[in-house]
N, C-alpha and C. Protein backbone atom coordinates (compact mmCIF):
# COMPACT_ATOMS: atom_id res chain seq x y z
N UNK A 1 15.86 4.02 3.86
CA UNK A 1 14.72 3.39 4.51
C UNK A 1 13.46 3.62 3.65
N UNK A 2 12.39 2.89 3.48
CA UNK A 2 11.25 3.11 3.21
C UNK A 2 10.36 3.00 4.31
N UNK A 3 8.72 3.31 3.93
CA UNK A 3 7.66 3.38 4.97
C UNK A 3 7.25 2.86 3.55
N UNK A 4 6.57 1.46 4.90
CA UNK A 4 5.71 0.25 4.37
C UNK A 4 4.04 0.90 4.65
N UNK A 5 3.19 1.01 3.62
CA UNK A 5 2.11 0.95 4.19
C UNK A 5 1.02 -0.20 3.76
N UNK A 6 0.66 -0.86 4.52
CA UNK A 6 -0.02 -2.20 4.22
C UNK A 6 -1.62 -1.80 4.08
N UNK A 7 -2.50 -2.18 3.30
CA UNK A 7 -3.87 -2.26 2.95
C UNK A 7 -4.90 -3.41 3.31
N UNK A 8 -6.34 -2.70 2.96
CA UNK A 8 -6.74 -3.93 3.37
C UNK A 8 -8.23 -3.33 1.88
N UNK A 9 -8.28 -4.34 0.93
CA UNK A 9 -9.05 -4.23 0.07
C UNK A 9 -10.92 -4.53 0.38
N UNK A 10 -11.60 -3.78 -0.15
CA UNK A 10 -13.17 -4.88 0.11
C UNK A 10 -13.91 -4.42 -1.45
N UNK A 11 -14.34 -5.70 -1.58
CA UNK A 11 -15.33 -5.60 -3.02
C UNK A 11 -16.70 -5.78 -2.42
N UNK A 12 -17.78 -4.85 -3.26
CA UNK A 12 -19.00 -5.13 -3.20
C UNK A 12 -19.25 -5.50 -4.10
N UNK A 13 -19.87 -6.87 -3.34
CA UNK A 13 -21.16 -8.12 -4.29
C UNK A 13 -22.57 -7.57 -4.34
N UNK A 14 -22.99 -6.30 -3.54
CA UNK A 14 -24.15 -6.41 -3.72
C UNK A 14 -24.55 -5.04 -4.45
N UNK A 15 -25.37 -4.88 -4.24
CA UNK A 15 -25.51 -3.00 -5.12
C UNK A 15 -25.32 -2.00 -3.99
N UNK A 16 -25.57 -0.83 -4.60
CA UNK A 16 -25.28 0.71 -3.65
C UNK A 16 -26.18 0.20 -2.93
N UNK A 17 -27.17 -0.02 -2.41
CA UNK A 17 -28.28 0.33 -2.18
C UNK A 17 -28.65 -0.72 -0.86
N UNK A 18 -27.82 -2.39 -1.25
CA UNK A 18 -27.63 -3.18 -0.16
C UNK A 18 -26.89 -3.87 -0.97
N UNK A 19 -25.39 -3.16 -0.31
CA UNK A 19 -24.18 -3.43 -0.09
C UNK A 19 -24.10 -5.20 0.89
N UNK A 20 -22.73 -5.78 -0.26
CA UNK A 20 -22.58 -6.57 0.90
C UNK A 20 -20.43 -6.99 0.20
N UNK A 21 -20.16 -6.16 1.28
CA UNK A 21 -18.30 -6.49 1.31
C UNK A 21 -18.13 -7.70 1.79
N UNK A 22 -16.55 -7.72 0.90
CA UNK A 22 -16.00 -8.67 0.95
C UNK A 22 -14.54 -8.56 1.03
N UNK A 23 -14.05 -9.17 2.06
CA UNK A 23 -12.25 -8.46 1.61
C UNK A 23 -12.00 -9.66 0.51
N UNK A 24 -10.57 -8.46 0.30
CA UNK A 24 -10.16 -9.37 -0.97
C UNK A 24 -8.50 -8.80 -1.60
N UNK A 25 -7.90 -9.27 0.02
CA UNK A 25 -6.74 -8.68 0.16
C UNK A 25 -6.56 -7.52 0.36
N UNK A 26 -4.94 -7.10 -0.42
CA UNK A 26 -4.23 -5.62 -0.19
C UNK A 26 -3.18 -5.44 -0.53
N UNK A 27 -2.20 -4.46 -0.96
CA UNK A 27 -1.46 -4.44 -0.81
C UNK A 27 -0.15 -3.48 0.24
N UNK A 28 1.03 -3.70 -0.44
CA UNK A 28 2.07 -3.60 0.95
C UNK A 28 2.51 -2.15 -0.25
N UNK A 29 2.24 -0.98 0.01
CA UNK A 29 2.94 0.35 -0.83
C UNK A 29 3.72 0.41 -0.32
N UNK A 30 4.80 1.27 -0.84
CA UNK A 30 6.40 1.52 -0.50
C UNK A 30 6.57 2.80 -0.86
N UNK A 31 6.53 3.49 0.44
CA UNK A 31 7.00 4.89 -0.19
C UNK A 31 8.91 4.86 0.48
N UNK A 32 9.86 4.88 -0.91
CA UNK A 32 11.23 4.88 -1.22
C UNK A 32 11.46 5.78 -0.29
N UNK A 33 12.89 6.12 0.37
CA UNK A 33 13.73 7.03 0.12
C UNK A 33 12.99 8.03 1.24
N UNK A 34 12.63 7.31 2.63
CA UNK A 34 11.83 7.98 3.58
C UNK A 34 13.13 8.33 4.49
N UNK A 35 13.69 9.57 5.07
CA UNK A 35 14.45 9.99 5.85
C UNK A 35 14.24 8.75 7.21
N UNK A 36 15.06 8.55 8.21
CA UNK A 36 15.18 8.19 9.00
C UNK A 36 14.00 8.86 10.84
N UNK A 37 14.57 10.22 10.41
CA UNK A 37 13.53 11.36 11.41
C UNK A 37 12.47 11.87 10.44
N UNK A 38 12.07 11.06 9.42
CA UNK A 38 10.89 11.98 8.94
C UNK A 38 9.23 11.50 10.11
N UNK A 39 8.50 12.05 10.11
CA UNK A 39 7.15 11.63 10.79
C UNK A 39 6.42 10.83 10.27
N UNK A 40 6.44 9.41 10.07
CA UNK A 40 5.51 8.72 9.48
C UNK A 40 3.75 8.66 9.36
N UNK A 41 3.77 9.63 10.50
CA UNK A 41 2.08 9.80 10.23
C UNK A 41 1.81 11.19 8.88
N UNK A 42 2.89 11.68 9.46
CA UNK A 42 3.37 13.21 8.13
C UNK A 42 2.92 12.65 6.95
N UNK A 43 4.13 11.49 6.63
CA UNK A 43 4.52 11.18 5.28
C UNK A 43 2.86 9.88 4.56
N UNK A 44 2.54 9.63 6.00
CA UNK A 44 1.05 8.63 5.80
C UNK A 44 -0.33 9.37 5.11
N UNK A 45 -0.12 10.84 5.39
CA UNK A 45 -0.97 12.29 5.70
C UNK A 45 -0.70 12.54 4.17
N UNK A 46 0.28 12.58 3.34
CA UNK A 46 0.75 13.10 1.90
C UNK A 46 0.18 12.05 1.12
N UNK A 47 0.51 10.86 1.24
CA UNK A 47 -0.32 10.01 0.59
C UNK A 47 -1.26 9.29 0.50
N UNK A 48 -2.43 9.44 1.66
CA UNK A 48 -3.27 8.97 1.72
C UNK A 48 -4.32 9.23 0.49
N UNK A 49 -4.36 9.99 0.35
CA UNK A 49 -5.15 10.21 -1.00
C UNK A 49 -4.98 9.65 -2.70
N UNK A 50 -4.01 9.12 -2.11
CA UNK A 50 -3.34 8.06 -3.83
C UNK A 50 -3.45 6.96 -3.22
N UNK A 51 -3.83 6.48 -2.16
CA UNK A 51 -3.60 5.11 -2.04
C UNK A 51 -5.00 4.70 -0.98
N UNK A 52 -5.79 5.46 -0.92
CA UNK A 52 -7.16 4.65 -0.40
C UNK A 52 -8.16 5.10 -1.34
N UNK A 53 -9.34 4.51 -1.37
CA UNK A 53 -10.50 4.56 -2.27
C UNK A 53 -11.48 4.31 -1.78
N UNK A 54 -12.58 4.85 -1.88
CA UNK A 54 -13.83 4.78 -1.18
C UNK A 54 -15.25 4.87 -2.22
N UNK A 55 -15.76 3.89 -3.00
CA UNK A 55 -17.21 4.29 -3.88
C UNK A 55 -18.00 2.88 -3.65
N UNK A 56 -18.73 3.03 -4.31
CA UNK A 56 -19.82 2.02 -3.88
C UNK A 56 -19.54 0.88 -3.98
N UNK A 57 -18.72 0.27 -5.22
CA UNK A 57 -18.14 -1.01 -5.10
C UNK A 57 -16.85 -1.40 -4.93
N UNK A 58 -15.94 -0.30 -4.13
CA UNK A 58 -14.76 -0.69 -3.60
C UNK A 58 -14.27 0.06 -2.85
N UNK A 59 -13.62 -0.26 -1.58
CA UNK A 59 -12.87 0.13 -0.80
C UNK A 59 -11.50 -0.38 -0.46
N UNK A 60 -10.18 0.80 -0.32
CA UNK A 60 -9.07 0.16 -0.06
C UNK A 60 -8.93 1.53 0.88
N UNK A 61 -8.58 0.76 2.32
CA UNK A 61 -8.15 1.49 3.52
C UNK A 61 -7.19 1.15 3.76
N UNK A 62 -5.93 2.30 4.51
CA UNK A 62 -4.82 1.97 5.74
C UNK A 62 -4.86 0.95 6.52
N UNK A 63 -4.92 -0.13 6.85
CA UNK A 63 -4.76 -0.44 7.87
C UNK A 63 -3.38 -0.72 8.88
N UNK A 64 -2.19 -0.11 8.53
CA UNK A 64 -1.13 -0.14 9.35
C UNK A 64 0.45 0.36 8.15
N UNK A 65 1.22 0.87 9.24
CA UNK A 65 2.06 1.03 8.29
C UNK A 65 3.53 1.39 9.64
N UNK A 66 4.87 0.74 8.45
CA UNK A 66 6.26 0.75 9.32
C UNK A 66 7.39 1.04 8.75
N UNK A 67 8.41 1.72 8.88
CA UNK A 67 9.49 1.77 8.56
C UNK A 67 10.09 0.54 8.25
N UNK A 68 10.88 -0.10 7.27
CA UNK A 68 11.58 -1.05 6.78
C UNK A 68 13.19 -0.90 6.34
N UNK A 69 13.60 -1.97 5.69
CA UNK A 69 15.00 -1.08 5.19
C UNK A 69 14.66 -1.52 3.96
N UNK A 70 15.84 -0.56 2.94
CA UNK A 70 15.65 -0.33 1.43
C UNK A 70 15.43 -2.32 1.28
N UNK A 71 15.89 -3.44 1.41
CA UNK A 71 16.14 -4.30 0.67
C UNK A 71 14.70 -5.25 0.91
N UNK A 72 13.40 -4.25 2.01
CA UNK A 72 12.17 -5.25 1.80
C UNK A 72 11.53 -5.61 1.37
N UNK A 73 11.08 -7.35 1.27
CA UNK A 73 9.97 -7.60 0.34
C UNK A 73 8.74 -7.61 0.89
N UNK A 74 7.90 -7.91 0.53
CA UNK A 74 6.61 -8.62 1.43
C UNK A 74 6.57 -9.58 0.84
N UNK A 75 5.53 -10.32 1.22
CA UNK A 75 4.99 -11.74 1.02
C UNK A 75 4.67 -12.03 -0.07
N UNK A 76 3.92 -10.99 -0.64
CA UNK A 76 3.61 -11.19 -2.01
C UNK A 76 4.97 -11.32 -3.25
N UNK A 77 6.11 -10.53 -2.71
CA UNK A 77 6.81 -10.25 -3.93
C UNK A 77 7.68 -12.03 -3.32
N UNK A 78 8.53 -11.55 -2.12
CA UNK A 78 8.89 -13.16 -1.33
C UNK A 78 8.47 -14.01 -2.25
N UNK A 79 7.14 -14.81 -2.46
CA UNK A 79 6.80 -15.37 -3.05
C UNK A 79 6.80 -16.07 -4.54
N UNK A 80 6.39 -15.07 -5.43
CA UNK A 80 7.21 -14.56 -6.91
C UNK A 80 8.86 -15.28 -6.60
N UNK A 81 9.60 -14.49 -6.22
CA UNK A 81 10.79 -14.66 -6.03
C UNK A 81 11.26 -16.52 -5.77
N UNK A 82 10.37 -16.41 -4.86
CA UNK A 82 10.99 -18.51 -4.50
C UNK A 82 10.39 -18.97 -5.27
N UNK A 83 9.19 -18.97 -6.04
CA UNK A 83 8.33 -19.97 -6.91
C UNK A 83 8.43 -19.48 -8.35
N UNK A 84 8.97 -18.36 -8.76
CA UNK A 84 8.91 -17.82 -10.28
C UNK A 84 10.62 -17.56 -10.37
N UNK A 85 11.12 -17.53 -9.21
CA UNK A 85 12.76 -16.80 -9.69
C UNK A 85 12.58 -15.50 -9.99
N UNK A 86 11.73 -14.78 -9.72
CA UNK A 86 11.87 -13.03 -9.91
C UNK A 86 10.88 -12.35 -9.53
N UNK A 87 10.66 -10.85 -9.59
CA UNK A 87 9.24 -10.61 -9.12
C UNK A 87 8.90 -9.65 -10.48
N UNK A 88 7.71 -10.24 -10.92
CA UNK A 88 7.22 -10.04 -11.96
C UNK A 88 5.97 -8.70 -12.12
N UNK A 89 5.53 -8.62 -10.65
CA UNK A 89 4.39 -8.14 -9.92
C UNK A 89 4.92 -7.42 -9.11
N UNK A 90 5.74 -6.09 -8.59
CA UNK A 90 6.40 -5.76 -7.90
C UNK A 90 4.96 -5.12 -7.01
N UNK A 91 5.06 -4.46 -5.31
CA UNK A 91 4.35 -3.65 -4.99
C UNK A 91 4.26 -2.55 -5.16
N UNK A 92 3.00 -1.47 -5.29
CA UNK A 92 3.19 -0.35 -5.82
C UNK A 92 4.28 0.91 -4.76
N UNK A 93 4.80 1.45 -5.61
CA UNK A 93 5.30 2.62 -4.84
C UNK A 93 5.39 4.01 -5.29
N UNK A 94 6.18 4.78 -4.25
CA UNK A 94 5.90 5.84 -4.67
C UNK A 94 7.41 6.82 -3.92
N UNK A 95 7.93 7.41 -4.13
CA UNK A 95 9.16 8.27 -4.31
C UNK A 95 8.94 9.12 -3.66
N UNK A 96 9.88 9.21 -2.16
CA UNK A 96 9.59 10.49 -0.84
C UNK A 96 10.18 11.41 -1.48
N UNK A 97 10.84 11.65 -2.45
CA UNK A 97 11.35 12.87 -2.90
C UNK A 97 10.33 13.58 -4.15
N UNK A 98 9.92 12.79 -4.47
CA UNK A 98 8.28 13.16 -5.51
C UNK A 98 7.07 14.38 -4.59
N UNK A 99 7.09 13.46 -3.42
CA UNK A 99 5.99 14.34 -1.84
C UNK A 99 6.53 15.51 -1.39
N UNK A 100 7.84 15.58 -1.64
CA UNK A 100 8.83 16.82 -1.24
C UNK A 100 8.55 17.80 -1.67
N UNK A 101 8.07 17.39 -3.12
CA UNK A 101 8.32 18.47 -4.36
C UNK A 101 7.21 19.30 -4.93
N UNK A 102 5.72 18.13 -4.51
CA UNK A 102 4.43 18.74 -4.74
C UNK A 102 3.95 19.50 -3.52
């Protein structure tokens, strides 16, 4: 199984000072090789810090995340796949046995 965690991107157009966001997508991370009984808020808790960002001209937050099985795509890769024949652009991931270990 993996744990899907889906994003939600924002760019600033304007300066520090007067900010003005914009989303501008996200992506779908894949953390591999997630036990079945592991705690997904646990395993959400280990990597939150590699996978959100917070400075003046960008933000990428959590906004939701689910257990899947090993063979999921998202939309983005889906896509690739029917219109390119492959996925060229895979989503980023990251290895539950990597989180184990640090």
């Amino acid at each position: 199984m993996m744990l899907v965690i889906e994003t939600q991107r924002y760019e600033n157009y304007g300066t520090e000072t007067d900010p003005y966001w914009k989303a501008k997508g996200g992506s779908s991370y894949k953390i591999l090789g997630v036990p079945t009984n592991a705690d997904q808020n646990e395993v959400v808790s280990m990597v939150r810090g590699e996978i959100e960002t917070n400075n003046a001209f960008l933000q990428e937050t959590i906004i939701g995340y689910g257990m899947e099985a090993d063979d999921y795509l998202s939309d983005f890769e889906r896509s690739q796949l029917e219109y390119d024949g492959d996925i060229e652009f895979p989503e980023p991931f990251i290895l539950y046995s990597d989180l184990c270990m640090a």
